[in-house]
N, C-alpha and C. Protein backbone atom coordinates (compact mmCIF):
# COMPACT_ATOMS: atom_id res chain seq x y z
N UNK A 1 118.01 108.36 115.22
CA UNK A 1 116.93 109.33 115.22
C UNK A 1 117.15 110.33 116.35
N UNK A 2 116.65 111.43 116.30
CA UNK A 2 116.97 112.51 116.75
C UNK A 2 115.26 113.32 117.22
N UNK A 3 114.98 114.16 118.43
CA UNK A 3 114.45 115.06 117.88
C UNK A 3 114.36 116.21 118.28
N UNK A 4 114.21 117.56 117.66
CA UNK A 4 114.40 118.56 117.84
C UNK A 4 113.74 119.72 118.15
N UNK A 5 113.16 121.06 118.71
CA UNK A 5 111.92 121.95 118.64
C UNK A 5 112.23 122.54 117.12
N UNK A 6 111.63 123.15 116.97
CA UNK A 6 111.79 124.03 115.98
C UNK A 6 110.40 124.81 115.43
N UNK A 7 110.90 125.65 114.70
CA UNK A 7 109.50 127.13 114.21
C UNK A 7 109.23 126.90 113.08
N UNK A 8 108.38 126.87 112.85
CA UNK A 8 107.75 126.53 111.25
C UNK A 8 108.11 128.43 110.79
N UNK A 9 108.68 128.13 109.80
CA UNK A 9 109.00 129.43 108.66
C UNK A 9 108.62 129.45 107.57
N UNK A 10 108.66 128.68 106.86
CA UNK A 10 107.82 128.36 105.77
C UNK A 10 107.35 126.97 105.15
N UNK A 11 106.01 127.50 104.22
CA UNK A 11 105.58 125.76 104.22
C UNK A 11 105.39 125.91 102.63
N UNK A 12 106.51 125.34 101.83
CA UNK A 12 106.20 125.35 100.42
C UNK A 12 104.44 124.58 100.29
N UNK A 13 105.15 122.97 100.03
CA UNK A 13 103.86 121.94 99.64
C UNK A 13 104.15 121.52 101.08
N UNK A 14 102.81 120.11 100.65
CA UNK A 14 102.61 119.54 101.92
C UNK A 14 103.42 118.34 102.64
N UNK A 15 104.79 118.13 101.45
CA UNK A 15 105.85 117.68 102.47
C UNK A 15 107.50 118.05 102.61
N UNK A 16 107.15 119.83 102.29
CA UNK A 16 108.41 120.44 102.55
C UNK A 16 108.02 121.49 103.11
N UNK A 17 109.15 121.83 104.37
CA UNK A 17 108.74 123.10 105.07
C UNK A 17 110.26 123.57 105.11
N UNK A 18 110.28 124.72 105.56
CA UNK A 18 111.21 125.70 106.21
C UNK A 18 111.09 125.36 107.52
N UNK A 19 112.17 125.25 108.11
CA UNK A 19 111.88 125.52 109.58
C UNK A 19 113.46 126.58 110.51
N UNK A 20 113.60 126.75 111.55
CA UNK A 20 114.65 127.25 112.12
C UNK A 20 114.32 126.13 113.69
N UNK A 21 115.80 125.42 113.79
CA UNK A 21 116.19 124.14 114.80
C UNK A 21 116.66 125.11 115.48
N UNK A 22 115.84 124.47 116.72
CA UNK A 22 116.68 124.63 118.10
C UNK A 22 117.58 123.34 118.77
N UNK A 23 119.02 123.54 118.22
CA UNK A 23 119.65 122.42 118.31
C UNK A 23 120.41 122.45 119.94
N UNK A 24 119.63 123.21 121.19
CA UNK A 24 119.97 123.54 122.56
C UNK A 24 121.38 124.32 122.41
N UNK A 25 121.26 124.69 124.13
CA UNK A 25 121.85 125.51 124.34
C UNK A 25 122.77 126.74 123.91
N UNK A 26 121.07 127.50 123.41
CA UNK A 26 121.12 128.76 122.40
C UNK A 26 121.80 128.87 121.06
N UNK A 27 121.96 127.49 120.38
CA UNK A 27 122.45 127.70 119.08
C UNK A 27 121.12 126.82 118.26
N UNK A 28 120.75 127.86 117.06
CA UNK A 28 119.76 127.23 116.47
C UNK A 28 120.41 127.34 114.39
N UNK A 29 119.83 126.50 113.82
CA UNK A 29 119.96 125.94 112.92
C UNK A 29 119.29 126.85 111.70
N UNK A 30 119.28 127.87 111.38
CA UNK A 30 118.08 128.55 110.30
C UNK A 30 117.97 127.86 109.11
N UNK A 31 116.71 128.33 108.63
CA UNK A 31 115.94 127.80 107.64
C UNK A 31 116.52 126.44 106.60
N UNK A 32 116.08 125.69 107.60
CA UNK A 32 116.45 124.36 106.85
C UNK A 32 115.21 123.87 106.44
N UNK A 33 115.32 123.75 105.05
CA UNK A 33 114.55 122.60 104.49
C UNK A 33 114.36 121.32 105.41
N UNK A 34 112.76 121.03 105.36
CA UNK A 34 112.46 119.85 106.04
C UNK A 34 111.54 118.63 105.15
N UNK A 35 111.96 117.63 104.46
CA UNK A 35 111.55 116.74 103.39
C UNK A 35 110.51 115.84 104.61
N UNK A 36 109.38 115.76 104.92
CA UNK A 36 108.47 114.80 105.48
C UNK A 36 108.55 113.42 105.71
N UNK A 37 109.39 112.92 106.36
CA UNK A 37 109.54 111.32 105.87
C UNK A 37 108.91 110.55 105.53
N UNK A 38 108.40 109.56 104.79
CA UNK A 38 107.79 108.42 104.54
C UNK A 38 106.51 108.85 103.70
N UNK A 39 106.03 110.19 103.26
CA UNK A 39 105.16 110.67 102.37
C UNK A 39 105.47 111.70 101.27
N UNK A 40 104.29 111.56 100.55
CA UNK A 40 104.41 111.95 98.98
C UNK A 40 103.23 112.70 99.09
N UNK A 41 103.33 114.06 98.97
CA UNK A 41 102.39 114.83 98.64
C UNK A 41 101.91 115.47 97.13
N UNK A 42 100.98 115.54 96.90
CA UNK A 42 100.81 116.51 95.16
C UNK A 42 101.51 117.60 95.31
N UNK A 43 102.03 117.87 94.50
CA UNK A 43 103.04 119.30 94.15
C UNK A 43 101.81 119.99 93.56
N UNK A 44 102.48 121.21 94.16
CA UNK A 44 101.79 122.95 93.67
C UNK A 44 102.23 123.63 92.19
N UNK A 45 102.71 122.97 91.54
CA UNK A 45 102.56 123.12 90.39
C UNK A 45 102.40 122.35 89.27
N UNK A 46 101.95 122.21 88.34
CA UNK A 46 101.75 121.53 86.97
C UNK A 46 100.22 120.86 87.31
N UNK A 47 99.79 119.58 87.17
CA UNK A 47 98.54 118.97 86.77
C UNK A 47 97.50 118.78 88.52
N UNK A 48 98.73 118.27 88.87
CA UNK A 48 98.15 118.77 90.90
C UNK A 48 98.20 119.42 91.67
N UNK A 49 98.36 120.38 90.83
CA UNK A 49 98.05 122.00 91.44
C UNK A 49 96.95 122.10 92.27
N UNK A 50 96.06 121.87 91.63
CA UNK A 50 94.77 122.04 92.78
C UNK A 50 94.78 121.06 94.03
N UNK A 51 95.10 119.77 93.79
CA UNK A 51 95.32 119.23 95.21
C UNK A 51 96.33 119.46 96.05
N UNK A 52 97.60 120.10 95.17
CA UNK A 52 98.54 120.50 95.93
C UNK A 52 98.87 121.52 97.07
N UNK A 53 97.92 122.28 96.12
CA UNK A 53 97.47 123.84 97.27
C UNK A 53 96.43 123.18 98.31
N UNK A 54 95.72 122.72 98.21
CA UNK A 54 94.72 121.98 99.18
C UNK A 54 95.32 121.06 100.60
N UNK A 55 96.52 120.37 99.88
CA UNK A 55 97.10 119.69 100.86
C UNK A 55 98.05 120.78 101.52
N UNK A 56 98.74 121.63 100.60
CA UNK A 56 99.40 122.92 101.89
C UNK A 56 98.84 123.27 102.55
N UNK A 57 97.52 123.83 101.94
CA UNK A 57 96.93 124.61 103.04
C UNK A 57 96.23 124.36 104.27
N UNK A 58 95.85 122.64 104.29
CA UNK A 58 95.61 122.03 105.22
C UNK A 58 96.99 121.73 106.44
N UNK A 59 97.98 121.76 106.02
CA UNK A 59 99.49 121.96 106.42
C UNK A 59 99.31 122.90 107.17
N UNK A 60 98.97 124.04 106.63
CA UNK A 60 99.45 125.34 107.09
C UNK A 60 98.48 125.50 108.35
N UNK A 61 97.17 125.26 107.96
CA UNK A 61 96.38 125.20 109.36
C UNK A 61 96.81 124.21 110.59
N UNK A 62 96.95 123.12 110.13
CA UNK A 62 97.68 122.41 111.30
C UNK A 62 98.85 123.08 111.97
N UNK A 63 100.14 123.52 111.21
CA UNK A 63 100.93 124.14 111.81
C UNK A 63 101.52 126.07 111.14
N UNK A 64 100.75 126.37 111.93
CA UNK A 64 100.80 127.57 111.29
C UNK A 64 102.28 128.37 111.17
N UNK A 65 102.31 129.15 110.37
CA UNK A 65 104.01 129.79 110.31
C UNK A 65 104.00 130.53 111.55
N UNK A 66 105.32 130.20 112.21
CA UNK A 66 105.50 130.55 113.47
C UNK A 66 105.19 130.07 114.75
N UNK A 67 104.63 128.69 114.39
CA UNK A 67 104.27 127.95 115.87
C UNK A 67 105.68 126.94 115.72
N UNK A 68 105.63 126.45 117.01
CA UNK A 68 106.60 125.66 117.52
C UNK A 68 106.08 124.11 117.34
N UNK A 69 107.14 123.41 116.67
CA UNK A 69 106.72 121.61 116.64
C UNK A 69 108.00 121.17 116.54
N UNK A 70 107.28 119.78 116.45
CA UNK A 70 108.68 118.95 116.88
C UNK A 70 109.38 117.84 116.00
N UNK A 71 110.21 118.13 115.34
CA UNK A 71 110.54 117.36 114.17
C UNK A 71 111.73 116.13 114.91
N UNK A 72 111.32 114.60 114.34
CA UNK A 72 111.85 113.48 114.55
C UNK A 72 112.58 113.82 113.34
N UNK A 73 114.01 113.44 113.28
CA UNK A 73 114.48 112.95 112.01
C UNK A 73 114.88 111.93 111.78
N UNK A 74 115.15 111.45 110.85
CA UNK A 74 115.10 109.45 110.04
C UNK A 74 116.50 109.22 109.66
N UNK A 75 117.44 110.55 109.03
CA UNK A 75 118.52 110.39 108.57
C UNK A 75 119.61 111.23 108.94
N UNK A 76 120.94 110.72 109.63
CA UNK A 76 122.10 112.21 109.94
C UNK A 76 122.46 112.67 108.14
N UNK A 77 121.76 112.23 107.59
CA UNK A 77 122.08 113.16 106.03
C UNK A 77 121.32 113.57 105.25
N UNK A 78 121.34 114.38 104.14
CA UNK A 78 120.37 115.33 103.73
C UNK A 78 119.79 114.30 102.51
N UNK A 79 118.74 114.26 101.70
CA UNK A 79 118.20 113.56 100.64
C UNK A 79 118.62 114.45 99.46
N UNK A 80 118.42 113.70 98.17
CA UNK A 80 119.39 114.17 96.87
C UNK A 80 118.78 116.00 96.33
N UNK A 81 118.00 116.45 97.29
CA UNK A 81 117.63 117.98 97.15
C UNK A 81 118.14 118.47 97.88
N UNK A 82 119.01 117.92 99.03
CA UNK A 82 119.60 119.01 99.88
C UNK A 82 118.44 119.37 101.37
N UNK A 83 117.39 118.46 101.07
CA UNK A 83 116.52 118.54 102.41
C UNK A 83 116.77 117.74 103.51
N UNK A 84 116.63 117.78 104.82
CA UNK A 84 116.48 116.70 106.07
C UNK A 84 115.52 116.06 105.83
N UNK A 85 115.25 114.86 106.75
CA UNK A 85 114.05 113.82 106.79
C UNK A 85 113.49 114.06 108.08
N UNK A 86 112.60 114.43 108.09
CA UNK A 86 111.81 114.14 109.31
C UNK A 86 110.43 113.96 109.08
N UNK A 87 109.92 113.50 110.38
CA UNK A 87 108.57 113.54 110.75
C UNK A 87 108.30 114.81 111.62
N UNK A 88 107.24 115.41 111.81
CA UNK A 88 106.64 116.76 111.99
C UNK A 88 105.53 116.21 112.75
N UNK A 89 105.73 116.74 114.42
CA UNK A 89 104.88 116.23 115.57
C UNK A 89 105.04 117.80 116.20
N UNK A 90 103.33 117.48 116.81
CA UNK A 90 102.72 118.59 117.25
C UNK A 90 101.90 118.34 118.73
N UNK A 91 102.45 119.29 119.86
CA UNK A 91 101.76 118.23 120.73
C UNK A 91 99.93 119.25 120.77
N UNK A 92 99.70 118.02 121.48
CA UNK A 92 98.15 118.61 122.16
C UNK A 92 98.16 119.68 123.14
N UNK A 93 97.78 120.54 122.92
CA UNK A 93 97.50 121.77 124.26
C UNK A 93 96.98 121.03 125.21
N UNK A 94 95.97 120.59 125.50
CA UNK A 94 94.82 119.54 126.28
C UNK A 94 95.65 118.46 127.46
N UNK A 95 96.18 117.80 126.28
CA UNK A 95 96.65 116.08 126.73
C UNK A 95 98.08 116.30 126.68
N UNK A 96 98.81 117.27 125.88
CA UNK A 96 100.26 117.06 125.62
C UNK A 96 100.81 115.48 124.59
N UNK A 97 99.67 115.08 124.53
CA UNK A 97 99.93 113.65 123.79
C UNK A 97 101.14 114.40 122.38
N UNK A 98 101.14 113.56 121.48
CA UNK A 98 101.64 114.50 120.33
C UNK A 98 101.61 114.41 118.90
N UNK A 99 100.94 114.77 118.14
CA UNK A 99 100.20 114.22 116.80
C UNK A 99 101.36 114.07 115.88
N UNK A 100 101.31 112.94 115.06
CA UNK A 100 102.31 113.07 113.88
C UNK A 100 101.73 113.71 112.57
N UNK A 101 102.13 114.69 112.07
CA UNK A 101 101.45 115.23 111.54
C UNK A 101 102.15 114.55 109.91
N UNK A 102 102.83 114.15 109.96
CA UNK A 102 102.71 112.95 108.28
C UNK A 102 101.64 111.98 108.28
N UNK A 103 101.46 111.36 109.24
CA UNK A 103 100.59 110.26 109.77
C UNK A 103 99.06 110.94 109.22
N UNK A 104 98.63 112.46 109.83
CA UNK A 104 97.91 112.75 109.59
C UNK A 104 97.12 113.47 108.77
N UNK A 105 98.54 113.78 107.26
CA UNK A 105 98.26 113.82 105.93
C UNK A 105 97.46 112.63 105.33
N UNK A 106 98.50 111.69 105.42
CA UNK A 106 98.13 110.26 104.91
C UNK A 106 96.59 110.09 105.06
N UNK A 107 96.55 110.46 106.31
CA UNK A 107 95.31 109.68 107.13
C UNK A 107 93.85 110.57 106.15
N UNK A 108 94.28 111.57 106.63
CA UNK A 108 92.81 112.93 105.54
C UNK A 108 92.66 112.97 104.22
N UNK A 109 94.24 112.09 103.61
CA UNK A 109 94.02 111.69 101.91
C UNK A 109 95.28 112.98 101.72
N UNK A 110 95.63 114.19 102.05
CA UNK A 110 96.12 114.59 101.79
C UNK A 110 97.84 114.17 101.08
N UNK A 111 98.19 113.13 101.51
CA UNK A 111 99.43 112.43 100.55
C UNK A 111 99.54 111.38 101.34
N UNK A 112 100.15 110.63 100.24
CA UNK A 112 100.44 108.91 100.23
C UNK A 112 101.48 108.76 101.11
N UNK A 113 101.63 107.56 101.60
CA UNK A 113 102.75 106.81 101.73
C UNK A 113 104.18 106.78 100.32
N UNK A 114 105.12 106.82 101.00
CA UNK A 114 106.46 106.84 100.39
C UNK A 114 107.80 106.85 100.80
N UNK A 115 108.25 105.87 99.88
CA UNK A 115 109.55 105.74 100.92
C UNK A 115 110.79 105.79 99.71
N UNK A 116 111.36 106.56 99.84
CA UNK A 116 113.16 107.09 99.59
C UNK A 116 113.86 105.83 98.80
């Protein structure tokens, strides 16, 4: 496991994002697909459409396009779409503590548990 800063760039559904890695000393990684580890969100199109947009957009407020977070990853290899695995942590302004933000899909109902 690994983990890395990186910029939220885009947020399809609520467990794939865009991001651009800051893999140190000034070389960064662009727009890599980021697969959420260990959750299953409703997709934005076909029958869970409506929860699907619901769970992005709750995504998107947590980490808005263009803020900085911190992705753990699970695997040095990509999953059968060509995405990374990670978890998506955000710290506290306040406490600096640092929220997992899969943890806290799960947790609001926004998507299940799932594992690869």
């Amino acid at each position: 496991m690994y983990e890395y800063k990186a910029i939220v760039k885009k947020i399809y559904d609520a467990d794939t994002i865009t991001v651009d890695i800051d893999l140190g000393f000034g070389t960064w990684l662009k727009n890599q697909q980021i697969r959420l580890y260990g959750i299953n969100a409703p997709e934005v199109r076909g029958e869970s459409k409506v929860a699907g947009f619901a769970a992005r957009d709750i995504l998107l407020k947590w980490i808005p396009i263009g803020s900085e977070i911190i992705i753990r990853t699970h695997k040095d290899d990509k999953e059968k779409y060509g995405r990374w695995l990670g978890e998506i942590f955000v710290p506290d302004i306040a406490t600096k503590e640092l929220t997992n933000i899969n943890e806290q899909l799960v947790a609001g109902g926004y998507a299940v548990r799932y594992m690869e």
